[in-house]
C-alpha atoms as a PDB file:
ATOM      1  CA  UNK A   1      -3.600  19.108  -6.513  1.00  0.00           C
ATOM      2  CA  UNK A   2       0.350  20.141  -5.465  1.00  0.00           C
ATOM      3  CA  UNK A   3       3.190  18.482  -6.244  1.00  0.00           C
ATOM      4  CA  UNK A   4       6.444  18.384  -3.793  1.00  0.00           C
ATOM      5  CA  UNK A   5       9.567  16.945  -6.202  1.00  0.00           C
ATOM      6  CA  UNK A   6      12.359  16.305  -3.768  1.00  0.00           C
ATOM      7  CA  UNK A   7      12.914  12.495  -4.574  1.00  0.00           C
ATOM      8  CA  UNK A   8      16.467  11.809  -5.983  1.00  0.00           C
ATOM      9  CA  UNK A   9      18.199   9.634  -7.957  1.00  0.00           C
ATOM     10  CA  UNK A  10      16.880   6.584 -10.762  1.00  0.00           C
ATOM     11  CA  UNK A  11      14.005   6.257  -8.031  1.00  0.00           C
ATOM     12  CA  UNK A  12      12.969   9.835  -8.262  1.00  0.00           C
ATOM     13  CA  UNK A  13       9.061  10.052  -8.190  1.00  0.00           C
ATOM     14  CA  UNK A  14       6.501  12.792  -7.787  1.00  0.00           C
ATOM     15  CA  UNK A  15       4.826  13.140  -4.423  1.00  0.00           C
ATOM     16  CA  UNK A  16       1.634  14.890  -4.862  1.00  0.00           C
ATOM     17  CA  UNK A  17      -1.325  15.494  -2.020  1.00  0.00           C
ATOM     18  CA  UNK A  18      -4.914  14.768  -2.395  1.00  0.00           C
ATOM     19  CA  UNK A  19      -7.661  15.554  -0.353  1.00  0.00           C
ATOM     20  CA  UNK A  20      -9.786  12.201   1.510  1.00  0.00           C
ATOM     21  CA  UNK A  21     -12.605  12.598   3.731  1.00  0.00           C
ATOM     22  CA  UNK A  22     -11.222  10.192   5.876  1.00  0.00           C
ATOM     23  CA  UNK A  23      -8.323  12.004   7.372  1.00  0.00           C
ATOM     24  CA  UNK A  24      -8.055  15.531   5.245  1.00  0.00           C
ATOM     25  CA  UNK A  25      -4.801  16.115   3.157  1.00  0.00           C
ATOM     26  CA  UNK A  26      -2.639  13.357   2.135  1.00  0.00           C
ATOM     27  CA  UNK A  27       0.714  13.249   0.386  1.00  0.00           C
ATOM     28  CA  UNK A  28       0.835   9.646  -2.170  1.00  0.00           C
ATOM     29  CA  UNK A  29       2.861   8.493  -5.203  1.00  0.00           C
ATOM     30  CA  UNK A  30      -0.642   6.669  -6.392  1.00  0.00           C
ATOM     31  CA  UNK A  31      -3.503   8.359  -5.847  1.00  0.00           C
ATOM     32  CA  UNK A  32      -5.180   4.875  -6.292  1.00  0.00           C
ATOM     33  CA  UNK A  33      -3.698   2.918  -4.290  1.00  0.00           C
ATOM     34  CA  UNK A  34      -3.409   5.766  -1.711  1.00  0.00           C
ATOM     35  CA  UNK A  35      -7.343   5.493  -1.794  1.00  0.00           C
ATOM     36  CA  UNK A  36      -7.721   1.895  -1.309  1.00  0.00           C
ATOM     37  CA  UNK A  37      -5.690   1.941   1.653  1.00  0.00           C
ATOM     38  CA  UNK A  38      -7.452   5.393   3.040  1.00  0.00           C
ATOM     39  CA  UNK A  39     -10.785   3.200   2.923  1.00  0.00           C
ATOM     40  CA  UNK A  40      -9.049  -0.111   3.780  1.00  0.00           C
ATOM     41  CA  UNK A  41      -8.015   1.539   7.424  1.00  0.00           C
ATOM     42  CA  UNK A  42     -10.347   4.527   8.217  1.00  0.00           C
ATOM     43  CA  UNK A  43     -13.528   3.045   6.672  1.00  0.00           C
ATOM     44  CA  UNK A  44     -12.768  -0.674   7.072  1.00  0.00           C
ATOM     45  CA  UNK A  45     -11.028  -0.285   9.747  1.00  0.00           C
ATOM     46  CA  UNK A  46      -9.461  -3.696   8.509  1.00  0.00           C
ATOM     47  CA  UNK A  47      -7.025  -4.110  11.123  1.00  0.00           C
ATOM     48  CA  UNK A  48      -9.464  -3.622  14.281  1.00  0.00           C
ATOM     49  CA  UNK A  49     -12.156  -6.116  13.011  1.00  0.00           C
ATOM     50  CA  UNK A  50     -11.156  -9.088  14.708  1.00  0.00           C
ATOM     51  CA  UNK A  51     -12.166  -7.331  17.940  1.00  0.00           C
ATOM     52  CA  UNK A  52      -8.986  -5.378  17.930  1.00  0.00           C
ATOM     53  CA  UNK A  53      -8.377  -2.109  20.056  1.00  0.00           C
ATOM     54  CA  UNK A  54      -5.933   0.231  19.996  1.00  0.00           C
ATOM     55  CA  UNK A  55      -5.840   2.182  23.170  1.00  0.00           C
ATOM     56  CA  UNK A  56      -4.163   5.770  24.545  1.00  0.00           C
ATOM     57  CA  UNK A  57      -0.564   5.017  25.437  1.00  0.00           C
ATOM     58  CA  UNK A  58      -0.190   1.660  23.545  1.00  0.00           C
ATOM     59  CA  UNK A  59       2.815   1.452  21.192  1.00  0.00           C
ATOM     60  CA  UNK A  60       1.670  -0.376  17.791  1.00  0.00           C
ATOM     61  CA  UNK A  61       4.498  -1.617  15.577  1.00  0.00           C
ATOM     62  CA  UNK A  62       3.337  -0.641  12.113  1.00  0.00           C
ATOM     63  CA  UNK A  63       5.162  -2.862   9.503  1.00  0.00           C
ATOM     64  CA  UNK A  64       5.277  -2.466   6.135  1.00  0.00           C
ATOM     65  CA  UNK A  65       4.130   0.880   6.579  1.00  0.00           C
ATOM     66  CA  UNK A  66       4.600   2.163   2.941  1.00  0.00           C
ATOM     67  CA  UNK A  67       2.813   6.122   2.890  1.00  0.00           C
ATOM     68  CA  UNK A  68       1.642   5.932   6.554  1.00  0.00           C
ATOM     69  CA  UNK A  69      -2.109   5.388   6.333  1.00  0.00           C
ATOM     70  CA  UNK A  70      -2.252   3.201   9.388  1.00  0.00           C
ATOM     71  CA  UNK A  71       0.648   4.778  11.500  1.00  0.00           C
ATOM     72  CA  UNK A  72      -1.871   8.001  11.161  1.00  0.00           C
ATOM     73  CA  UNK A  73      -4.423   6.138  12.056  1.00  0.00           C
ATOM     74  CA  UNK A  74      -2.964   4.978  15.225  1.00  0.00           C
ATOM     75  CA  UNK A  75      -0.925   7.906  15.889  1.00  0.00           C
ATOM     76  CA  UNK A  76      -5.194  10.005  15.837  1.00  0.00           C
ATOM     77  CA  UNK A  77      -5.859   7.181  18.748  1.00  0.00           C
ATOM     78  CA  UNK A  78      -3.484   7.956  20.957  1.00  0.00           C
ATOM     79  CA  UNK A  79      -0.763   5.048  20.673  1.00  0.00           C
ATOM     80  CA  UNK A  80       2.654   6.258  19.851  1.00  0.00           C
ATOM     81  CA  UNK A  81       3.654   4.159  16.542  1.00  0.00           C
ATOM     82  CA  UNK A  82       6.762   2.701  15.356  1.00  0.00           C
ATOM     83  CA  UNK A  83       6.666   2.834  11.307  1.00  0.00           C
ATOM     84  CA  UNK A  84       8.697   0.685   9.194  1.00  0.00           C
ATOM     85  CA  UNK A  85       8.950   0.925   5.542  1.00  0.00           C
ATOM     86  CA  UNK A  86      12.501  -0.425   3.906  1.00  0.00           C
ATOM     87  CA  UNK A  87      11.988   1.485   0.416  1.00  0.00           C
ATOM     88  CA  UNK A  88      13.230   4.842   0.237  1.00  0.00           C
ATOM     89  CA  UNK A  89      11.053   6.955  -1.843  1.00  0.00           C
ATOM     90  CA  UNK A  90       7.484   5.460  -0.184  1.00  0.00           C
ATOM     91  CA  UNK A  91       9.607   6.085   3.142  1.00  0.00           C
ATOM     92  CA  UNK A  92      10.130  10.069   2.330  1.00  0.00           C
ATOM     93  CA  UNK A  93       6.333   9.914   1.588  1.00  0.00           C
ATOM     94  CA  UNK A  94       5.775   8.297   5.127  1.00  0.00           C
ATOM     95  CA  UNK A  95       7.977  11.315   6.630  1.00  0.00           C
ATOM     96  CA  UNK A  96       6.172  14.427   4.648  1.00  0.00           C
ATOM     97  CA  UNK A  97       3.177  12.598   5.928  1.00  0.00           C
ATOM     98  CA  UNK A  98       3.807  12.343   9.593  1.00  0.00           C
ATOM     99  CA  UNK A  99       4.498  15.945   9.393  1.00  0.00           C
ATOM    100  CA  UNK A 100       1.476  17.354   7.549  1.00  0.00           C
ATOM    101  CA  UNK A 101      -0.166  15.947  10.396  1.00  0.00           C
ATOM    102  CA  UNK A 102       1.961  16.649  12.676  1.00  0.00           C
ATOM    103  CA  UNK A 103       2.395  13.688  14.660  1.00  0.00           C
ATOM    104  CA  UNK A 104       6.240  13.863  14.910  1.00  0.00           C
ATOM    105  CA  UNK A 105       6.044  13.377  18.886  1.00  0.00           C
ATOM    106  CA  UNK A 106       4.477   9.971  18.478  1.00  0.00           C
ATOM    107  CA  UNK A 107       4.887   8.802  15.100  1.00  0.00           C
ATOM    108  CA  UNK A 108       8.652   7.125  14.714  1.00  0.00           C
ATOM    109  CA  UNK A 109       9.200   6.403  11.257  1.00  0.00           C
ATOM    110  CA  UNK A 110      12.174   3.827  10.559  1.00  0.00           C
ATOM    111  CA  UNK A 111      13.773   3.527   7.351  1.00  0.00           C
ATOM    112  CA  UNK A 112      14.161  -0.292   7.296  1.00  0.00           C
ATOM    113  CA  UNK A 113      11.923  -3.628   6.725  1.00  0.00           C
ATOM    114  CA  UNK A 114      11.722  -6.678   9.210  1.00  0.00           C
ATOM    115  CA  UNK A 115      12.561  -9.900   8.264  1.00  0.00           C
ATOM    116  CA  UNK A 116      14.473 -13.139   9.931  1.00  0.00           C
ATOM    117  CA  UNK A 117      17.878 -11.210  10.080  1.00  0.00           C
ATOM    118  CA  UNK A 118      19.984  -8.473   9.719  1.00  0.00           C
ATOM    119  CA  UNK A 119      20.548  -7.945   6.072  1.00  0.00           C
ATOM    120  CA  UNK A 120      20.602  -5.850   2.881  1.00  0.00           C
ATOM    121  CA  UNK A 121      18.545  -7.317  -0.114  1.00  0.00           C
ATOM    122  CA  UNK A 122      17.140  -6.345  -3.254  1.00  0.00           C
ATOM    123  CA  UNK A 123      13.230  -5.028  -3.438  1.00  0.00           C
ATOM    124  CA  UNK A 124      10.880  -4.874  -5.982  1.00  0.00           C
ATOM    125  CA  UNK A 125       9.766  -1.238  -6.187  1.00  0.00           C
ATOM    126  CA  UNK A 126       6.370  -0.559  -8.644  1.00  0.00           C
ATOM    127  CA  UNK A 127       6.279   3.140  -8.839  1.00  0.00           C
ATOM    128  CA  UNK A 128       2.771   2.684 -10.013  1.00  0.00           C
ATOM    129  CA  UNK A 129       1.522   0.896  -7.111  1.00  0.00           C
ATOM    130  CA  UNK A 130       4.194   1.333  -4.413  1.00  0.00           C
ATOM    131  CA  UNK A 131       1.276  -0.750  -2.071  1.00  0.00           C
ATOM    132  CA  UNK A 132       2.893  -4.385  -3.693  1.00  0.00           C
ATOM    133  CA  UNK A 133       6.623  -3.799  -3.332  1.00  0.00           C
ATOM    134  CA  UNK A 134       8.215  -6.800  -2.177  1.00  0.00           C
ATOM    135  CA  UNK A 135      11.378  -8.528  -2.133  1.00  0.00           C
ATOM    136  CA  UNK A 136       9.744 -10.815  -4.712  1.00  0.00           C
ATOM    137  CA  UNK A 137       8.318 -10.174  -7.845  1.00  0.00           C
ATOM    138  CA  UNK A 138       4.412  -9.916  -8.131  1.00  0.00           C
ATOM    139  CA  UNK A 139       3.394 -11.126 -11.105  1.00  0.00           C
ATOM    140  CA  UNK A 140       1.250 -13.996  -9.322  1.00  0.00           C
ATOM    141  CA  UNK A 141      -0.761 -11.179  -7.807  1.00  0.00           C
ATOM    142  CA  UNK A 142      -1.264  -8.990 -10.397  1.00  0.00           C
ATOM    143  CA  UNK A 143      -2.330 -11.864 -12.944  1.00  0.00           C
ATOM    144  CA  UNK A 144      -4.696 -12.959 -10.409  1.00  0.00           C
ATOM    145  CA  UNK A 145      -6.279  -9.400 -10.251  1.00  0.00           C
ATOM    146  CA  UNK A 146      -6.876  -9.762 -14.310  1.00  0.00           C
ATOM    147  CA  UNK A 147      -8.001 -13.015 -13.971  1.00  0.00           C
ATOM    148  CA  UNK A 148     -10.654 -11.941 -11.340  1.00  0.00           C
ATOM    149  CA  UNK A 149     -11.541  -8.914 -13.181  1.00  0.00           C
ATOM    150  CA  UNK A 150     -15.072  -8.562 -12.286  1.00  0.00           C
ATOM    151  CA  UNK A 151     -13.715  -8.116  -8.354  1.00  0.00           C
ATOM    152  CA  UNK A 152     -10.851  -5.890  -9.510  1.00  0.00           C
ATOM    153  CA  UNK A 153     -13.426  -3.626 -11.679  1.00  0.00           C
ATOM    154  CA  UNK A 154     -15.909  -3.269  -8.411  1.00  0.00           C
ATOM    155  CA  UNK A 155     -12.392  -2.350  -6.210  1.00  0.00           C
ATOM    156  CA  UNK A 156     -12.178   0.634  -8.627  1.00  0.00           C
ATOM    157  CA  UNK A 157     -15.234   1.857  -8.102  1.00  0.00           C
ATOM    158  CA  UNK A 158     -13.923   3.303  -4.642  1.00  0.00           C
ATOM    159  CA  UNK A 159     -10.418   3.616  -5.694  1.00  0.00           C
ATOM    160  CA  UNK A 160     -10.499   5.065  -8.895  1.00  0.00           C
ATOM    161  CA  UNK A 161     -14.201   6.165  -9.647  1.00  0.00           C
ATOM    162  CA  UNK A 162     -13.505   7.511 -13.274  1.00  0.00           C
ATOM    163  CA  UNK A 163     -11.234   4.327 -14.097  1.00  0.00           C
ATOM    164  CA  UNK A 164     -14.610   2.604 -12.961  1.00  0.00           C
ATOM    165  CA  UNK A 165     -17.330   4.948 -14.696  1.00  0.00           C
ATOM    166  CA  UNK A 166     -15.247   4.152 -18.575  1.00  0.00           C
ATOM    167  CA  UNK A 167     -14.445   0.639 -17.897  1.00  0.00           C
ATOM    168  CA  UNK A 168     -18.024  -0.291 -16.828  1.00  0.00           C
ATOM    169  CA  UNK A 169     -19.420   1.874 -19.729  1.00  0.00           C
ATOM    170  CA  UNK A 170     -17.778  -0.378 -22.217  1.00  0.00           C
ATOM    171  CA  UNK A 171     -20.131  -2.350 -24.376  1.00  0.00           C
ATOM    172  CA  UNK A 172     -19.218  -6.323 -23.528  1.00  0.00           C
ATOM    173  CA  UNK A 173     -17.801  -8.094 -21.058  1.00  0.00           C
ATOM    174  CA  UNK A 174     -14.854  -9.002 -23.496  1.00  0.00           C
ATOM    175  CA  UNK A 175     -14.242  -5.507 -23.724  1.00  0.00           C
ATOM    176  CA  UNK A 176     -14.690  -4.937 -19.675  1.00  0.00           C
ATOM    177  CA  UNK A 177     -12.105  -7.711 -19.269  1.00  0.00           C
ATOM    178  CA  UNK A 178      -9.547  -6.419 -21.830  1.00  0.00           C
ATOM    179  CA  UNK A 179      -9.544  -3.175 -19.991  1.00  0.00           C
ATOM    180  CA  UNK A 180      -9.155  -4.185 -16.879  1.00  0.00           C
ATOM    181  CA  UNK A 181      -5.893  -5.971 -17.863  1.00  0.00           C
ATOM    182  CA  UNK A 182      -4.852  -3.371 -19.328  1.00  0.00           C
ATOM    183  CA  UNK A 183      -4.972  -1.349 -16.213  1.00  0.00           C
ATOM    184  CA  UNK A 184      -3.003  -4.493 -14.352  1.00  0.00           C
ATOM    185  CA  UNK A 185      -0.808  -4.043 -16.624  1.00  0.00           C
ATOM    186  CA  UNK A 186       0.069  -0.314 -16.590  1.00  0.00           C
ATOM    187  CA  UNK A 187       0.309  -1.090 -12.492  1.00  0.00           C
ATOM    188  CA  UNK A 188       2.758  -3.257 -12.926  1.00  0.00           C
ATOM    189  CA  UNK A 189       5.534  -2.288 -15.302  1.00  0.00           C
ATOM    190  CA  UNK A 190       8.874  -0.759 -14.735  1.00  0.00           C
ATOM    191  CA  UNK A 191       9.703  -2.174 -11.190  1.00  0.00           C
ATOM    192  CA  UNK A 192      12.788  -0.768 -10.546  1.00  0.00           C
ATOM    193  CA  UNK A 193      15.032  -2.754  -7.833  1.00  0.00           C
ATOM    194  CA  UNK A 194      16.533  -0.978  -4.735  1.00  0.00           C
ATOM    195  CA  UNK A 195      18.266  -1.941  -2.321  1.00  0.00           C
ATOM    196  CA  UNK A 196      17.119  -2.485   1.064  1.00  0.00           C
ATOM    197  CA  UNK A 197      18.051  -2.567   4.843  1.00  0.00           C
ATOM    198  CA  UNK A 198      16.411  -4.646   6.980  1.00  0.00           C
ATOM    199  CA  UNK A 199      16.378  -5.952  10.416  1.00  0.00           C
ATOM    200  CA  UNK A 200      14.088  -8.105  13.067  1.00  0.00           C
ATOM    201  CA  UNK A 201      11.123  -7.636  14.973  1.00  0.00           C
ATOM    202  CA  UNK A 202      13.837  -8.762  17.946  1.00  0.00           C
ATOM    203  CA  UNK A 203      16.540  -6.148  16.851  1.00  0.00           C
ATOM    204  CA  UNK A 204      13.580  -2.980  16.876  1.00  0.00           C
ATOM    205  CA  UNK A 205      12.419  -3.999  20.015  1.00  0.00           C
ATOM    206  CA  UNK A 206      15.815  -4.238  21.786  1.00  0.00           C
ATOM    207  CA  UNK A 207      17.105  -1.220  20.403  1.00  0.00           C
ATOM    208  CA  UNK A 208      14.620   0.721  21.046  1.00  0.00           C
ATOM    209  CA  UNK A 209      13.989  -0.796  24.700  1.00  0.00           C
ATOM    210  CA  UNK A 210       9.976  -1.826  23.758  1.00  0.00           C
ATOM    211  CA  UNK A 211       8.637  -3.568  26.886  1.00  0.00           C
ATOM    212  CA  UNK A 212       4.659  -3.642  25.571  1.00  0.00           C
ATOM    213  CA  UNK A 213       3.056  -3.491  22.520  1.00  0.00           C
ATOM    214  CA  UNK A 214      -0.473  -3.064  22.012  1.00  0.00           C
ATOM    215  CA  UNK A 215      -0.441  -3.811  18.412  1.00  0.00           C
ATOM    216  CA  UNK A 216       1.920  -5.675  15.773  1.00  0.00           C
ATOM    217  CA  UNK A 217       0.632  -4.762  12.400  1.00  0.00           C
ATOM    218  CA  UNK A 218       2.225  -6.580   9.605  1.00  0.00           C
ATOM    219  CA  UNK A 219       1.517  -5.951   5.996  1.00  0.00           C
ATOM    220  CA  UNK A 220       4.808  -6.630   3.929  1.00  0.00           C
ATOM    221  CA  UNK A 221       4.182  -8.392   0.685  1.00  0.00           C
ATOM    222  CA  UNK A 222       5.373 -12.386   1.147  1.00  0.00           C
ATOM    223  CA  UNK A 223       7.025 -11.918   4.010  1.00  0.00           C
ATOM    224  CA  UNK A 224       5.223 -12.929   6.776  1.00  0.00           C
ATOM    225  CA  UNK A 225       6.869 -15.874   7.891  1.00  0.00           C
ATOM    226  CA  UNK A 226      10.592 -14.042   7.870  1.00  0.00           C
ATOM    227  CA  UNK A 227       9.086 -11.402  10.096  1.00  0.00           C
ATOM    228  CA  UNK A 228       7.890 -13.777  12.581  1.00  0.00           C
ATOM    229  CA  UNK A 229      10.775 -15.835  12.667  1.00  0.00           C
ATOM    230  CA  UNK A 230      12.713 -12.942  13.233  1.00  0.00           C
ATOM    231  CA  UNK A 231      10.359 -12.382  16.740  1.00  0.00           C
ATOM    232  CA  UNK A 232      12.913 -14.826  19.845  1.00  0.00           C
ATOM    233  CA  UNK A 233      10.780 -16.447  22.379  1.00  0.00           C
ATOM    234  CA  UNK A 234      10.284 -14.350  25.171  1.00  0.00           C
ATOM    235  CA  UNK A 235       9.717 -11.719  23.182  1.00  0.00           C
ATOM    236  CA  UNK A 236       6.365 -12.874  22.459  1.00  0.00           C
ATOM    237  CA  UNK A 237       4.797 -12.106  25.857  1.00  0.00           C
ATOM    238  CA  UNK A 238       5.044  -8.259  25.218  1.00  0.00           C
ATOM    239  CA  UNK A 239       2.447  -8.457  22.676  1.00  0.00           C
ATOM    240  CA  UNK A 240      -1.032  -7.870  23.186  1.00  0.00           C
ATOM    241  CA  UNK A 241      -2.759  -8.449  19.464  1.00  0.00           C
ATOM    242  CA  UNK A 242      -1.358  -8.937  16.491  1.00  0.00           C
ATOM    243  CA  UNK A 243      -3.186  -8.024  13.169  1.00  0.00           C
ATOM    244  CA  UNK A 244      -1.728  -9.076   9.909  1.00  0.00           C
ATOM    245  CA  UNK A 245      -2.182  -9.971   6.173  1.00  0.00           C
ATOM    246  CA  UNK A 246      -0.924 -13.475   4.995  1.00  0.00           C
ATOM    247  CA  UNK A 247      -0.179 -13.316   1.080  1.00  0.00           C
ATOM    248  CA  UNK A 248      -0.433 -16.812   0.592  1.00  0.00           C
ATOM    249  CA  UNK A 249      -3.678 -19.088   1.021  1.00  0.00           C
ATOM    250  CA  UNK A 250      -1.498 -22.455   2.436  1.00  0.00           C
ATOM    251  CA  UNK A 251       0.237 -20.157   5.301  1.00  0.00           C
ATOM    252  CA  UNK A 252      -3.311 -19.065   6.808  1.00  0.00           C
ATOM    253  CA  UNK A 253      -3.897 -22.261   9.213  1.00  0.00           C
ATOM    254  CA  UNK A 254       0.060 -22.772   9.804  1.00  0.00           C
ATOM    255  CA  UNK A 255       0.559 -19.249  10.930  1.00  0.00           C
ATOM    256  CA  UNK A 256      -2.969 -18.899  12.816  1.00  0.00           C
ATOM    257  CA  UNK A 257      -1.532 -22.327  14.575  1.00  0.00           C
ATOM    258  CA  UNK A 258       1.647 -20.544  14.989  1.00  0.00           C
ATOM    259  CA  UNK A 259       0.130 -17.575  16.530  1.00  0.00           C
ATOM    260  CA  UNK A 260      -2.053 -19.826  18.817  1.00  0.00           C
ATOM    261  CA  UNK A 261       0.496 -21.666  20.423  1.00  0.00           C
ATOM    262  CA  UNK A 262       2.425 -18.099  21.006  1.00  0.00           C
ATOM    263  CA  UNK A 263      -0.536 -17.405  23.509  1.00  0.00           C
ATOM    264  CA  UNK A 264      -2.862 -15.683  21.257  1.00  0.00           C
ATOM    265  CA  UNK A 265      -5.930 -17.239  22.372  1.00  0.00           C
ATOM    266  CA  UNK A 266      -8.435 -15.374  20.214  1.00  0.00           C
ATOM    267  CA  UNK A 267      -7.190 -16.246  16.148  1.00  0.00           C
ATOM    268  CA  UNK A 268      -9.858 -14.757  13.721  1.00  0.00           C
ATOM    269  CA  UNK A 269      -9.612 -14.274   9.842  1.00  0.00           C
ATOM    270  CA  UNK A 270     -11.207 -13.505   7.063  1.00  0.00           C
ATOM    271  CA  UNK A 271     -10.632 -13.758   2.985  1.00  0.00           C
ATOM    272  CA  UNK A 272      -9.737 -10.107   1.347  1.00  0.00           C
ATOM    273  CA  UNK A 273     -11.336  -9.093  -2.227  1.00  0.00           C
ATOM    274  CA  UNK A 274      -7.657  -9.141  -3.474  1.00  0.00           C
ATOM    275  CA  UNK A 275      -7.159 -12.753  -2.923  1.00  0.00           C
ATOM    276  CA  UNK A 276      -5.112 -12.813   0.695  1.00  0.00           C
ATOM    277  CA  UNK A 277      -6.451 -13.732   4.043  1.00  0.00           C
ATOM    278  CA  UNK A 278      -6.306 -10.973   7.005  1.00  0.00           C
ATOM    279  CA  UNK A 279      -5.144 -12.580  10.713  1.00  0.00           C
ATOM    280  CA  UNK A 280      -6.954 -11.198  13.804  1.00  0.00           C
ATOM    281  CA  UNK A 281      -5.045 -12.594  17.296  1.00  0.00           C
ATOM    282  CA  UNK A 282      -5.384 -11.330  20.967  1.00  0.00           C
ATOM    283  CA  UNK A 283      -4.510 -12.556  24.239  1.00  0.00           C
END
């Protein structure tokens, strides 16, 4: 396993690469979490399931596209990809990555997040698990992986297989559950708070004179609603399907509604093992 240090600054992490049978070499911050997602989008293929497609030629807005896993992924179909990922030190991870595989020519990554304005704010960074940065802090969703410890334990088993192998040797449930709390726990401390640019889904799309989009994907921790806010009117019509993960349980019927009377005749979902709902829309 290498390591590349070239991070600066209080934020300063170390980018190492692993090796996944999915798409080869890999640079991550967390090797866990960089699994999950590798199996999330190239086994998965979570963001396709609702009858999705992504086709040569299409441009797919990837947002909330932290390390890159799904802007390679669409970048190794064809579509030229617009990557957006506010934090800086998952974004530099997003760059090395896009050049390892090198998919400069169609892979556009953008050093900002999408939201309901043009703004600065304050973001949670978790150097542990860089995969639930958000403007707000996560303590709801990492309690709620302890709490459902039994589902978090069987995540590990693809994520973190040795994690898995000494937690499930344990002797007692009691001691299973302590454990993987424990683990929760290590995932979640230090967030360090950085400052942010973001902009709308509006702003990208004028700027960088997007007539069509085959795909908006939208994964950015509890703000979905901002992001679509930040979409005017008749700026809807350019988009063809729209995949996306809602992080709270009351928005999945308001934004499938939402998305519905935006044109999207086809509104699919499902429930994820970590608790939020995945959106499937198409025209």
């Amino acid at each position: 396993m290498s390591r590349l240090q070239s991070l600066e600054g209080k934020e300063k992490e170390a980018i190492r690469k692993i090796a996944h049978p999915a798409i080869g070499k890999i640079y991550c911050v967390n090797e866990g979490a960089a699994r999950a997602t590798l199996h999330e989008i190239f086994v998965d293929k979570l963001y396709l399931q609702g009858g999705g497609s992504i086709l040569p030629g299409d441009i797919v807005l990837d947002v909330g596209a932290n390390i890159g896993v799904f802007t390679l992924f669409a970048a190794q179909q064809g579509a030229q990809v617009y990557a957006f990922e506010p934090v800086p030190p998952t974004f530099e991870v997003l760059q090395h990555n896009i050049r390892l595989h090198r998919l400069d020519s169609v892979a556009h990554p953008r050093n900002i997040g999408i939201s309901d304005r043009l703004e600065e704010k304050l973001m949670f960074h978790y150097p542990a698990c860089s995969v639930c940065d958000s403007w707000t802090a996560q303590d709801d969703l990492f309690e709620f992986m302890s709490e459902n410890w039994e589902n978090t334990l069987s995540l590990l088993e693809v994520v973190d297989p040795d994690q898995y192998k000494a937690i499930s040797c344990l002797s007692s449930k009691t001691l299973q559950r302590g454990a993987v709390r424990e683990f929760m726990e290590r995932l979640s401390a230090s967030p360090v708070q950085i400052k942010c640019e973001f902009d709308t889904l509006s702003g990208v799309i004028a700027r960088e004179n997007i007539q069509s989009i085959g795909l908006l994907k939208l994964d950015a921790e509890l703000a979905d609603w901002e992001i679509l806010n930040g979409l005017k009117t008749e700026h809807w019509p350019r988009i063809r399907q729209v995949a996306m993960e809602v992080h709270l349980e009351s928005d999945v019927v308001p934004i499938s509604n939402f998305l519905s009377e935006r044109g999207f005749g086809r509104v699919t979902g499902k429930k994820l093992p970590v608790g939020t709902n995945c959106l499937w829309a198409r025209r």
